[in-house]
Protein backbone atom coordinates (compact mmCIF):
# COMPACT_ATOMS: atom_id res chain seq x y z
CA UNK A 1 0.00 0.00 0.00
CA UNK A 2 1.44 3.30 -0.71
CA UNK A 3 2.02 6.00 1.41
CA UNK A 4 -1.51 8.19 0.96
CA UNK A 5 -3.36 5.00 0.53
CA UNK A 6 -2.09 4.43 4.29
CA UNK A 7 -1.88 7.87 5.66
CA UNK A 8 -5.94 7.84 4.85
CA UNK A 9 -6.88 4.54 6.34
CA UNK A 10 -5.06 5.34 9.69
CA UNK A 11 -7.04 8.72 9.55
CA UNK A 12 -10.27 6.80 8.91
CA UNK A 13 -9.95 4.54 11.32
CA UNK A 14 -8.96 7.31 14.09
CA UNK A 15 -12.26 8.95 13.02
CA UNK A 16 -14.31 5.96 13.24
CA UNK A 17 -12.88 5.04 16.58
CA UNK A 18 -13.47 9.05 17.84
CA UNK A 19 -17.11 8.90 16.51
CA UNK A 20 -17.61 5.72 18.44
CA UNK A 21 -16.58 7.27 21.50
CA UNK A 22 -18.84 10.17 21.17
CA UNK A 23 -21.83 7.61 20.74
CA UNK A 24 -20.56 6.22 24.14
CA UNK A 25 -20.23 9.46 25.86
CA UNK A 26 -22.62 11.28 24.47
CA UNK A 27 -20.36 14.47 24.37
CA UNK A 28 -21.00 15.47 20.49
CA UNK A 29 -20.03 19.54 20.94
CA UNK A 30 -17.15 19.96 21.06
CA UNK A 31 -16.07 16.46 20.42
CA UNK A 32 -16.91 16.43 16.74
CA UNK A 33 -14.51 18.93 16.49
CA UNK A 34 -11.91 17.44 18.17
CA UNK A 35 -12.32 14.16 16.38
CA UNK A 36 -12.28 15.96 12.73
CA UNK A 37 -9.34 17.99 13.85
CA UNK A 38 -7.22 14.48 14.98
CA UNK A 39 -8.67 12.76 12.02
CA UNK A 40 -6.70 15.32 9.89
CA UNK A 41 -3.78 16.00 11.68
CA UNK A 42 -2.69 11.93 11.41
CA UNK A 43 -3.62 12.06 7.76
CA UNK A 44 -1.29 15.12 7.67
CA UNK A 45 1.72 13.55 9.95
CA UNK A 46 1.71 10.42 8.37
CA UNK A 47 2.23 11.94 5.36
CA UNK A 48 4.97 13.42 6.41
CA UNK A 49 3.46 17.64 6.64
CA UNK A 50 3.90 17.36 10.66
CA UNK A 51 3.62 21.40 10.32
CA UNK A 52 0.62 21.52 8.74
CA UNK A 53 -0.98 18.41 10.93
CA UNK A 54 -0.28 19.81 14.31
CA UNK A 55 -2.10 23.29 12.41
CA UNK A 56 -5.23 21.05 11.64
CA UNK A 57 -5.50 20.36 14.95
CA UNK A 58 -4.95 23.81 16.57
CA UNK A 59 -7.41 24.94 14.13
CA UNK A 60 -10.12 22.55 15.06
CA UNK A 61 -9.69 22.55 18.56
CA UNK A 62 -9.83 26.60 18.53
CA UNK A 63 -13.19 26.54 17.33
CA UNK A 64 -14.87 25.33 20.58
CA UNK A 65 -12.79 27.79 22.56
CA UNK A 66 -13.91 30.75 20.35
CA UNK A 67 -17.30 29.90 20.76
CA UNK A 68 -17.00 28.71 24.42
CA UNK A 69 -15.05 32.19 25.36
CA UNK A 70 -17.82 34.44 23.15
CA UNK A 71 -20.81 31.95 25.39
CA UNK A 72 -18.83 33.09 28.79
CA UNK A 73 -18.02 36.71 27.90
CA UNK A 74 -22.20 36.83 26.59
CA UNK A 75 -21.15 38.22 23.59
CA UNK A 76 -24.30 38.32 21.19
């Protein structure tokens, strides 16, 4: 199998196994996030863009922040 072919199975299968867990626990916001943004960043690092992976993940774990600091500061 070659390299992508791989890099996108393990990502799959991280996504799968993330999406199971939020059956489990129920905890869909923010965890959606969360399991989109590690879904991306293995793709990423097993591809060999560890830059760009560890990015993905900032990026998708910032999103529940944002919205989690403009809920606290009642911003409308």
């Amino acid at each position: 199998m070659d390299r992508k072919r791989r890099a996108s199975a393990i990502s799959g299968g991280i996504f799968l196994i993330s999406l199971g867990i939020l059956i489990i626990t129920r905890w869909w916001w923010p965890g959606i996030m969360i399991a989109i943004g590690l879904a991306g960043c293995a793709e990423l690092v097993f591809r060999g863009q560890i830059g760009r992976g560890i990015g993905t993940l900032a990026f998708f774990c910032a999103i529940p922040l944002v919205v989690w600091i403009i809920q606290a500061a009642s911003i409308p």
